[in-house]
Protein backbone atom coordinates (compact mmCIF):
# COMPACT_ATOMS: atom_id res chain seq x y z
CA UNK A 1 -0.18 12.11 19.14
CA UNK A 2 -0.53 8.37 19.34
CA UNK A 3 -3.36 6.24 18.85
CA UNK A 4 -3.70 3.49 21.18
CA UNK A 5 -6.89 1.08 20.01
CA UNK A 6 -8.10 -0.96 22.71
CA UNK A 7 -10.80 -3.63 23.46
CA UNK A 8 -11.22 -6.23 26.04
CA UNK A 9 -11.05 -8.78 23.53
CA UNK A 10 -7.35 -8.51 22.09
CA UNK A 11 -3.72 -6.74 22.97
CA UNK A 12 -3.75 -2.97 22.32
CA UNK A 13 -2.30 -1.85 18.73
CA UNK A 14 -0.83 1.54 18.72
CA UNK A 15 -0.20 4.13 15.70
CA UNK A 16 1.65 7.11 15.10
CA UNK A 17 -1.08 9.60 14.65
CA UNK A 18 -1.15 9.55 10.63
CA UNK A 19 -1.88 6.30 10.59
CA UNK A 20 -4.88 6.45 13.06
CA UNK A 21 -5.83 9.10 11.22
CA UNK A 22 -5.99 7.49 7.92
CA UNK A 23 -7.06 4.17 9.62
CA UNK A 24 -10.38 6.14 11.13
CA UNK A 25 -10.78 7.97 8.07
CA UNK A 26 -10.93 4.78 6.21
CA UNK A 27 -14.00 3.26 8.06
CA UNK A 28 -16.08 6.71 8.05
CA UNK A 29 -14.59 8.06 11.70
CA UNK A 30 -13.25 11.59 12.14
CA UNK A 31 -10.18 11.56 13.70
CA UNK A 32 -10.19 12.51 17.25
CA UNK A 33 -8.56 12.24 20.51
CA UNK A 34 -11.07 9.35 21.41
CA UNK A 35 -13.42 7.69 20.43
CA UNK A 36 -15.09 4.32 20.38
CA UNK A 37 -16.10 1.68 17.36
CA UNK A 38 -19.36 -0.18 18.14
CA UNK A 39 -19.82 -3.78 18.17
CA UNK A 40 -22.59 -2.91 15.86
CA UNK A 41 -20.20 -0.74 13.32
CA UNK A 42 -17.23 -3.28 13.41
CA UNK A 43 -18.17 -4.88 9.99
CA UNK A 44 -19.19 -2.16 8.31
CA UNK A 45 -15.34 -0.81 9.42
CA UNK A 46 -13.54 -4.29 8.64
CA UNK A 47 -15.40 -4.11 4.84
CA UNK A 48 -14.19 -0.71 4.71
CA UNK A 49 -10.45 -1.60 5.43
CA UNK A 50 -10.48 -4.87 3.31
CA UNK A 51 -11.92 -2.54 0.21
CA UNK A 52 -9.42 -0.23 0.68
CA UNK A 53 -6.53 -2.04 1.06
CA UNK A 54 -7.71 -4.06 -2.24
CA UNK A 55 -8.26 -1.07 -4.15
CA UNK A 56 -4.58 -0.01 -3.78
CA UNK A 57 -3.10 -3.43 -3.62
CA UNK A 58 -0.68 -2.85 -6.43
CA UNK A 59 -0.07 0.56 -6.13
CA UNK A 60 2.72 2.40 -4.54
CA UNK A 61 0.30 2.38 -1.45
CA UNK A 62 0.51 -1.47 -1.08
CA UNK A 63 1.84 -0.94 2.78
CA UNK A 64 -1.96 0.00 3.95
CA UNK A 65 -2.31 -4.11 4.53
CA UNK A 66 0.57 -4.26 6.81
CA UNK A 67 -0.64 -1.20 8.75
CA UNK A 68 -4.47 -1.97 8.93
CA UNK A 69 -3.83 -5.87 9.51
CA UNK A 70 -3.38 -5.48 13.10
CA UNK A 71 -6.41 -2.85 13.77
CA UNK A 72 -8.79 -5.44 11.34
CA UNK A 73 -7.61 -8.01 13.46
CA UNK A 74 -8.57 -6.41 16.74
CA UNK A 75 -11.84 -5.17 15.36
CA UNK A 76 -12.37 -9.00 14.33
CA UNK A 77 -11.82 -10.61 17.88
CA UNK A 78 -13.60 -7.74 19.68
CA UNK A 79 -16.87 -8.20 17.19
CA UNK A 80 -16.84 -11.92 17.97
CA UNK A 81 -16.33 -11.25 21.61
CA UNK A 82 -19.19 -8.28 21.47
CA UNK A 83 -16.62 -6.05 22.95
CA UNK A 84 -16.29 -2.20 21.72
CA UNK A 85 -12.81 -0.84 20.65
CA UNK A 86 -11.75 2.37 22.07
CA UNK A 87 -9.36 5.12 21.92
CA UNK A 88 -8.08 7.81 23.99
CA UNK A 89 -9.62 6.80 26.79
């Protein structure tokens, strides 16, 4: 399966499915076939990203920035815009 993340505020960013698992695991999400983040739980989820990918800055696991860049990104533009991210829908 593929994730495709999408708000009105920002291009799509698309991930083989274990990385939108981890990615939704990471901010508290089960992963599903859709789904939607809330305006109101995007920074909550960004904090949760950023922590993680500090955490294992460092660490064999150092690649988590360069896959959770883009999705922090779109959750960033779509809070300022008050615009929900989906998926699978």
């Amino acid at each position: 399966m593929i994730y495709k993340f999408k708000s009105q505020a920002d291009a799509d960013v698309i991930m083989l499915e274990p990385n939108g698992e981890h990615m939704l695991t990471l901010i508290g999400r089960e992963p599903s076939a859709q789904g939607v983040v809330t305006v109101a739980q995007m920074p909550a989820a960004i904090a949760a990203l950023e922590a993680a990918i500090l955490a294992q800055e460092g660490h064999e696991h150092a690649r988590l920035r360069a896959r959770a860049e883009p999705f922090i990104h779109l959750l960033s533009n779509s809070a300022k815009a008050g615009k929900d991210v989906v998926w699978g829908v």
